[in-house]
Every structure is written in structure tokens, then in C-alpha cells.
Protein backbone atom coordinates (compact mmCIF):
# COMPACT_ATOMS: atom_id res chain seq x y z
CA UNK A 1 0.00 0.00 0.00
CA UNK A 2 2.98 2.38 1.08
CA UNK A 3 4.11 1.54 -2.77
CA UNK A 4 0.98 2.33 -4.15
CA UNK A 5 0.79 5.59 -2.66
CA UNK A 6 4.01 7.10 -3.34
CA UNK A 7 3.28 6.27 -6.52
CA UNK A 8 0.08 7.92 -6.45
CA UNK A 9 1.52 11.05 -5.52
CA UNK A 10 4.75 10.85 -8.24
CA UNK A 11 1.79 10.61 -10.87
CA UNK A 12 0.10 13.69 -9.75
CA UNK A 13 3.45 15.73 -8.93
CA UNK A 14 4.30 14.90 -12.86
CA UNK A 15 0.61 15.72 -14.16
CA UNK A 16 0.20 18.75 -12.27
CA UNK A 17 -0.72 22.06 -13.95
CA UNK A 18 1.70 24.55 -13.10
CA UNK A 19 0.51 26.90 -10.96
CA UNK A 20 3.55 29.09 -10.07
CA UNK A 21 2.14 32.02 -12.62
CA UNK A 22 -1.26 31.85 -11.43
CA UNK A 23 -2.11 34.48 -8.81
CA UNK A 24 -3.47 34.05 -5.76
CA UNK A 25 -5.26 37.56 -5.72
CA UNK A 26 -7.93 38.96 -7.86
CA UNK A 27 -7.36 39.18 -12.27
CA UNK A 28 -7.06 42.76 -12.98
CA UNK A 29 -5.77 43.97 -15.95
CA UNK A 30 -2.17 44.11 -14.32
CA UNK A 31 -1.40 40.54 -14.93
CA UNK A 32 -3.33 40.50 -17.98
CA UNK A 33 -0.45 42.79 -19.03
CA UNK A 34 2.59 39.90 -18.21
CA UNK A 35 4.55 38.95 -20.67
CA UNK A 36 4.47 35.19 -19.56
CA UNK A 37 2.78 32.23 -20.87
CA UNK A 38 -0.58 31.88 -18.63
CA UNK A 39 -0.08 27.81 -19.12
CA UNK A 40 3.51 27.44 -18.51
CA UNK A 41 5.10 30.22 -16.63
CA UNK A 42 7.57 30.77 -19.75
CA UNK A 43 8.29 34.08 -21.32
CA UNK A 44 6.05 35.13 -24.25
CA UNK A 45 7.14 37.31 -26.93
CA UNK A 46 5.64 35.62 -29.44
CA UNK A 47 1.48 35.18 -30.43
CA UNK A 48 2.10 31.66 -29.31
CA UNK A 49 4.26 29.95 -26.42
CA UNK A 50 7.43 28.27 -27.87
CA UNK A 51 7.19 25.50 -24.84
CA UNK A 52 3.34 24.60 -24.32
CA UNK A 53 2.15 26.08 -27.89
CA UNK A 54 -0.79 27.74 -25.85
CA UNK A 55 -1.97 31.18 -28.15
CA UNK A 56 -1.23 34.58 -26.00
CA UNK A 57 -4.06 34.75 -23.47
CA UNK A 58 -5.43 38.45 -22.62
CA UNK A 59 -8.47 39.08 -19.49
CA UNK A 60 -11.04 37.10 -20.47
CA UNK A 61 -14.37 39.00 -21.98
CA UNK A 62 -17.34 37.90 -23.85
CA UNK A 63 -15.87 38.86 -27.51
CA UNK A 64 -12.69 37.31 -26.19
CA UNK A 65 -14.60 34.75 -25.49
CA UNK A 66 -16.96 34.19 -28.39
CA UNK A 67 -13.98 34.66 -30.45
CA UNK A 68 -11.96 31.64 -28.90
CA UNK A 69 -15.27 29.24 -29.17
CA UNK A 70 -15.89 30.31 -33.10
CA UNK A 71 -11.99 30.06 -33.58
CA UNK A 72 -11.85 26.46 -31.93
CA UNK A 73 -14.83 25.53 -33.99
CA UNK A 74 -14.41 27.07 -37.25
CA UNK A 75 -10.42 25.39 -37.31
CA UNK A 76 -12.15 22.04 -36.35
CA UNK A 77 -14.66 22.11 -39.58
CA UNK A 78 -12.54 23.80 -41.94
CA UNK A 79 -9.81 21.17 -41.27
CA UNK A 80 -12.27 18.52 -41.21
CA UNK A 81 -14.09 19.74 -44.85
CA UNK A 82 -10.67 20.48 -47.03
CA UNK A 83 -9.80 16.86 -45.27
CA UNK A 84 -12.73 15.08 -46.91
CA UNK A 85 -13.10 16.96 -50.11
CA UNK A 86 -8.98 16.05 -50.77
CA UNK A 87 -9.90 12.51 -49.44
CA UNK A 88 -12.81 11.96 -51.97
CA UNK A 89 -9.89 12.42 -54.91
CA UNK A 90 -6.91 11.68 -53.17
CA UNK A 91 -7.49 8.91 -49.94
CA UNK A 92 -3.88 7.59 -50.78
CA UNK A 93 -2.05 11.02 -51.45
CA UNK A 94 -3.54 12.75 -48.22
CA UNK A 95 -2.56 9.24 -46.10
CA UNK A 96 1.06 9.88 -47.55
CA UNK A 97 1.41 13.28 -46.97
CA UNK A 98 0.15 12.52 -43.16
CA UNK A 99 2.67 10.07 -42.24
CA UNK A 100 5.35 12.17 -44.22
CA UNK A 101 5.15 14.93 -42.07
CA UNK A 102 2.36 17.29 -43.17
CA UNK A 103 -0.49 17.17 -40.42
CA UNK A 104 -1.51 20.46 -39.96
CA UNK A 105 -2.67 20.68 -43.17
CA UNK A 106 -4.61 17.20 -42.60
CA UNK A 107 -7.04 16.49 -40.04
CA UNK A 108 -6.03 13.39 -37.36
CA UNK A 109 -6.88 10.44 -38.93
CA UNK A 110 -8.64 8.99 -35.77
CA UNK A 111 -10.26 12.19 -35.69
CA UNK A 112 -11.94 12.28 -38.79
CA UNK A 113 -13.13 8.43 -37.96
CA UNK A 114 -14.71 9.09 -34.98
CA UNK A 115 -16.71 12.14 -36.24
CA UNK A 116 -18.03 10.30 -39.48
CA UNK A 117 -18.93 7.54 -37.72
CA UNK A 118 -21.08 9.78 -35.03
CA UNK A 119 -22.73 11.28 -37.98
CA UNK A 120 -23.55 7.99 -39.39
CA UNK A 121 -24.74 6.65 -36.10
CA UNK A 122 -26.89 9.18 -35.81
CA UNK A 123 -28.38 9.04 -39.43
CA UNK A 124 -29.03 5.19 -39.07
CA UNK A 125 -31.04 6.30 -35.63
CA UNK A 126 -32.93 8.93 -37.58
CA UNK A 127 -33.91 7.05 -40.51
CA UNK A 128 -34.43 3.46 -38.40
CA UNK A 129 -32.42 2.17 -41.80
CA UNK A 130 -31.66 -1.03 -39.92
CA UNK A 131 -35.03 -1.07 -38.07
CA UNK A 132 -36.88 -1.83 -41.94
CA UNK A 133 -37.09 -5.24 -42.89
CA UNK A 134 -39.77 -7.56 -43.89
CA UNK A 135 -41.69 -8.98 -40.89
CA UNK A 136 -42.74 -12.53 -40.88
CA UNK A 137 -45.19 -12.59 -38.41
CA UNK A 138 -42.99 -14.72 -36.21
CA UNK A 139 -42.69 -12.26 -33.15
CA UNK A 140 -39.69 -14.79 -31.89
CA UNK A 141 -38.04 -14.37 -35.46
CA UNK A 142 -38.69 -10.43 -35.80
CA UNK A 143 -37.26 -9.72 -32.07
CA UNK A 144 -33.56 -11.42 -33.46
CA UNK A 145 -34.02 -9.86 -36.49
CA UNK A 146 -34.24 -6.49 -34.74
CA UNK A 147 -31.47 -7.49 -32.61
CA UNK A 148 -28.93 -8.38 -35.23
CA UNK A 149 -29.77 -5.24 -36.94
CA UNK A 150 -28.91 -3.26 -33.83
CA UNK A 151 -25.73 -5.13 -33.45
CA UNK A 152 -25.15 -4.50 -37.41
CA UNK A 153 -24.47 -0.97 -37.05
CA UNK A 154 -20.83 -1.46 -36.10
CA UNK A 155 -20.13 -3.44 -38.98
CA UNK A 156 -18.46 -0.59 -40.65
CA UNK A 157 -15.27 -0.65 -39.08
CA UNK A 158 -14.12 -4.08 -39.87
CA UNK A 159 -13.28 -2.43 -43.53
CA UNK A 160 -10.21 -1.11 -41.83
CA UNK A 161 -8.78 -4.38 -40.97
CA UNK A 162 -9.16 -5.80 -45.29
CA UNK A 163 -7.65 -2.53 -46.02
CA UNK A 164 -4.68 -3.12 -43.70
CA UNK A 165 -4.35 -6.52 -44.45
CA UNK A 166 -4.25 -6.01 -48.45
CA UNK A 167 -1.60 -3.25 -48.45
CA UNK A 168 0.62 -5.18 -45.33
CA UNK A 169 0.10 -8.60 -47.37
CA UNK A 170 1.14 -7.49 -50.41
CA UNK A 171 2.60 -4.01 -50.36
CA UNK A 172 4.70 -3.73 -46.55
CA UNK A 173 8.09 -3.85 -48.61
CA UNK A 174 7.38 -1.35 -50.73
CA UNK A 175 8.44 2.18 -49.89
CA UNK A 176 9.71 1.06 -46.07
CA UNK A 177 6.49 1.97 -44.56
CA UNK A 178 5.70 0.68 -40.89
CA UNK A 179 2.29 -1.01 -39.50
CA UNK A 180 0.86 2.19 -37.94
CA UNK A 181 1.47 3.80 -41.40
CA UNK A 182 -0.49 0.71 -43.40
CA UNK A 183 -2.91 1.42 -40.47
CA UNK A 184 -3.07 5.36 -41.53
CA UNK A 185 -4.31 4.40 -44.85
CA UNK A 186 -6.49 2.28 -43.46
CA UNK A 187 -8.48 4.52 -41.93
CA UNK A 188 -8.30 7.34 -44.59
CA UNK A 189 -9.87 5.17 -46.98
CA UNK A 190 -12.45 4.21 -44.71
CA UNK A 191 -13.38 7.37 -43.63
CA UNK A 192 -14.04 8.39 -47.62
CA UNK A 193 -16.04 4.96 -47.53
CA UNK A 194 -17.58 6.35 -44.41
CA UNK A 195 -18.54 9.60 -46.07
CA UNK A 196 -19.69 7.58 -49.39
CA UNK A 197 -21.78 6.32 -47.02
CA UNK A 198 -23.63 9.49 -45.57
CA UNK A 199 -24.13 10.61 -48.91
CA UNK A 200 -25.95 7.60 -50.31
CA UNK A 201 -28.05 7.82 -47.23
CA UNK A 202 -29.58 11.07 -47.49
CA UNK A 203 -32.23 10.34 -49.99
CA UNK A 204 -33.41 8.01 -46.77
CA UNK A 205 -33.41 11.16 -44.36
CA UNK A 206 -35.83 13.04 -46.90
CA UNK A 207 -38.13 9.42 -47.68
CA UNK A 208 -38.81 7.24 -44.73
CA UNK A 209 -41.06 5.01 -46.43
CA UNK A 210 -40.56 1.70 -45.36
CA UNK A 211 -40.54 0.31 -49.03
CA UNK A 212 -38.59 2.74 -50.45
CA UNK A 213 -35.31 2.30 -47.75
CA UNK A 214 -35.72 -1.59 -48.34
CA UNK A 215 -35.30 -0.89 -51.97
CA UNK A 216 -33.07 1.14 -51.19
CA UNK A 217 -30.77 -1.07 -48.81
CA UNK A 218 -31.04 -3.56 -51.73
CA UNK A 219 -30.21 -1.19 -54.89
CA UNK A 220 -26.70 -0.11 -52.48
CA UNK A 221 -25.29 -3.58 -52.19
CA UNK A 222 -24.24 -3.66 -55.18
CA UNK A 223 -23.09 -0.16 -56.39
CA UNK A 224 -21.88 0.82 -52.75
CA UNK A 225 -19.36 -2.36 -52.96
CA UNK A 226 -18.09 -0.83 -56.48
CA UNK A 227 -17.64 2.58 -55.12
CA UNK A 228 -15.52 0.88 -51.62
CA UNK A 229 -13.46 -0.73 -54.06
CA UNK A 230 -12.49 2.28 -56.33
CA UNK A 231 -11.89 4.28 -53.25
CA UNK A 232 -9.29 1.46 -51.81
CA UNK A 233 -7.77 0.87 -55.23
CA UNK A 234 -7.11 4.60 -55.58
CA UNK A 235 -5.75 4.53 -51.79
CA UNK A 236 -3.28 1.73 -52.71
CA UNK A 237 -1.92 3.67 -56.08
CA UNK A 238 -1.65 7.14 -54.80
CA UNK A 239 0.03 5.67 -51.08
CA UNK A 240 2.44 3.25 -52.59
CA UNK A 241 3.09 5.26 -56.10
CA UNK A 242 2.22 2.23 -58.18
CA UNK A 243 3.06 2.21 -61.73
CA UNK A 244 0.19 0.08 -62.89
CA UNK A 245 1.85 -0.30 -65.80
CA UNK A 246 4.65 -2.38 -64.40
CA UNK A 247 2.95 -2.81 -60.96
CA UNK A 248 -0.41 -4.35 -62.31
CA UNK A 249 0.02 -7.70 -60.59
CA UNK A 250 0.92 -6.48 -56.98
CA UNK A 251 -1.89 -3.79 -57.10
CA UNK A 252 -4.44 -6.19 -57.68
CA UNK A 253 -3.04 -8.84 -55.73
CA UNK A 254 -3.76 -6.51 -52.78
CA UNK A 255 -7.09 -5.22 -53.71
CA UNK A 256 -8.09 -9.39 -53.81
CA UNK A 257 -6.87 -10.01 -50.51
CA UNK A 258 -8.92 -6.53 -49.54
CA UNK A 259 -12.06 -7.84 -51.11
CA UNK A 260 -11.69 -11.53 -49.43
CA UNK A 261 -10.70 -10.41 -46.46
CA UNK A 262 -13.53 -8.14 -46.19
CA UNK A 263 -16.39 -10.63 -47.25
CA UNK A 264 -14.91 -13.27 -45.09
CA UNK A 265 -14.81 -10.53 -42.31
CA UNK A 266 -18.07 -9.43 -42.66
CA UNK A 267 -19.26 -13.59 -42.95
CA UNK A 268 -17.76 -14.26 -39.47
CA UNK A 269 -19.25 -11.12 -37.90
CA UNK A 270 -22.64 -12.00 -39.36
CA UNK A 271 -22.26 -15.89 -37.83
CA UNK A 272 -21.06 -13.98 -34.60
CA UNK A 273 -24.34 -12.10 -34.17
CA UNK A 274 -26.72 -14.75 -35.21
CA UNK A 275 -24.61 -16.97 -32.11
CA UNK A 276 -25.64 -13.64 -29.49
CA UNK A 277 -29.04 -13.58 -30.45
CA UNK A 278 -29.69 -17.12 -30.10
């Protein structure tokens, strides 16, 4: 216990806030005035703190604060929308520039994930896409149903694992890259999937008929495949700098493990689900 405590305390000591700058009396404009980082204690003469990065900070007031809230917000979308328009081209060219060095000019990876996927979440919720399906009148059989539609939803991540596996199959010795870099693409391409996907599904927020989103969930399996497919196949050229002229064989080579491995995936999640629900 004696261990565990003094450890304890080391962890706090090293993820303590510095506090040294901040003063113990009231803000007035005086120490608005210091030319000192408000973060880290070190001296500012710069817009921006060359040891914590924090921007300049003056007294706090409701433009200064407005402005801080529409800065942090407007950075966040404008990074995220010149991310996925250059993505929708380019998914292999903006995953190379990323792990080459250029990431302020490209939003996180992860990032971008995360978001899509919240606003796909949320679309599927709106338009109960995975709630339509034709009843049989078997209330047993329509209460699984429901329930491996619910656990369906997720399904859309497992196309980062084909993508990895094609390019670190077939592609890992060319250009030196390293496993979180094959992962990078990964999830750049599936993020453009992931925004294919919000797009095809608007029609669905606009008409909720029941028949027309089960037409429409049929009518997608087939072009939506062909559009995931293009979009990897584009990722693998642009990341890797194919010459398909000479590189052909190892380009396609990966895009067959990427479309096996992802309808084998996608087979043992399905025979996963149907095992939970019964």
C-alpha cells in the first residue's frame, strides 16, 4: 500500500498544472499585461508559447470569449471539410502526406473516424435504416431480427482491418512503410467509404417510407461495394506510387486479398451475431 501511494503522488506531482504564474489575488488587468505564458510560466514574446504552444491569453471577456469558441470551432470544420473533399480524390495522397510529415494541413486520422462515424450513427437512428425489414409474423423471429440489426451498425469498421491486411500482405516492402502507417491508410480510406456512405443515405433522411429504404438497402449492395473498391484501389496507387503499368500484378493482388478479407470478415461477424441472439 505504502508503494501504491508514493506512486500515487509521483503521478500527480508529474501531471500537475503549473501553478507558479497563477495568482493568488484577484485578475485585474495588471497581470493581464505579463509577458508570460498563462499555461507554462515561460516568457512570451511571441502570439504563441514556444514551450506549451498555448496562443497569447489576454483578461477574459465575452468577444474574447466568443472569439476563442468560433476560432476552436471554425479550425475544427474547416480542417475537417478540405480533409474530406482532398480525401474523396486523393485517400492515398492525403494518407502519404500525413505520415510524411504534413499534419496540420490534414485532419487526425482517428479524428476524422470518430466524427463520421457519429454522424452515421446518428443518421441510421434517424432514418431506423436497420429497423426496416420484412416482418414474418414470427414475433420470436422479428425480435432477433431487430437485434442483429442493432448489433449491425458497427459493422463498418471491420473495412479497416481488409484494407490493412491487403496493403501489409502485399505491399509492406514497398516504400519502407511501418504497421501504424499501413494502419493510416487504413483509416483514410475508410473514412471516404464512411462519407460515401452518408451521402448515399440522405435520400433516406428526406423518404422514410418503409418500401422505399428496403429498396433502397437492396439497390446499395451492389453499387456501394463498387464505389468501396475504387476508393481502396485509388488509396493503394496514390500511397504506394504504383506504376500500374509495371505494378499491375501487386496492385491487384492486394485489392483481392482486400475484397476476401472483407467478405470473409463481414461472414464471421454476421455468424457472430446470429450466435448472441440465439
Amino acid at each position: 500500500m505504502l508503494i501504491l501511494r508514493r506512486t500515487a503522488k509521483a503521478i500527480r506531482r508529474a501531471t500537475a498544472p503549473e501553478t507558479a504564474f497563477i495568482p493568488d489575488g484577484p485578475a485585474d488587468l495588471a497581470w493581464s499585461d505579463l509577458a508570460h505564458c498563462r499555461n507554462c510560466g515561460s516568457p512570451l514574446d511571441t502570439p504563441y508559447c514556444g514551450s506549451c504552444g498555448q496562443k497569447a491569453a489576454r483578461r477574459l471577456t465575452w468577444r474574447a470569449f466568443i472569439h476563442e469558441t468560433w476560432e476552436r470551432v471554425r479550425v475544427f470544420e474547416l480542417q475537417m471539410l478540405t480533409t474530406a473533399t482532398r480525401l474523396l480524390l486523393s485517400p492515398g495522397t492525403v494518407a502519404r502526406e500525413y505520415v510524411l510529415g504534413r499534419r496540420s494541413a490534414n485532419m487526425h486520422p482517428l479524428k476524422l473516424l470518430v466524427a463520421l462515424v457519429a454522424v452515421l450513427v446518428l443518421m441510421l437512428a434517424a432514418n431506423r435504416y436497420f429497423s426496416r425489414y420484412a416482418f414474418t409474423g414470427d414475433e420470436v423471429v422479428n425480435r432477433m431480427a431487430e437485434r442483429v440489426m442493432l448489433y449491425a451498425n458497427w459493422s463498418f469498421s471491420l473495412g479497416i482491418f481488409a484494407i490493412f491486411l491487403g496493403s501489409w500482405t502485399v505491399l509492406r516492402r514497398r516504400l519502407g512503410y511501418n504497421l501504424v502507417e499501413h494502419a493510416t491508410l487504413a483509416i483514410y480510406c475508410q473514412s471516404v467509404t464512411l462519407g460515401l456512405v452518408i451521402i448515399n443515405l440522405l435520400p433516406t433522411m428526406i423518404w422514410r417510407d418503409p418500401q422505399f429504404v428496403m429498396w433502397h438497402k437492396a439497390a446499395s449492395q451492389y453499387y456501394m461495394f463498387a464505389i468501396k473498391f475504387a476508393v481502396v484501389a485509388a488509396g493503394y496507387k496514390q500511397f504506394f506510387l504504383l506504376d500500374l503499368r509495371s505494378e499491375w500484378a501487386r496492385w491487384l493482388g492486394a485489392l483481392v486479398v482486400y475484397a476476401v478479407t472483407g467478405w470473409l470478415l463481414l461472414r464471421a461477424y454476421a455468424l457472430a451475431i446470429l450466435w448472441l441472439v440465439t
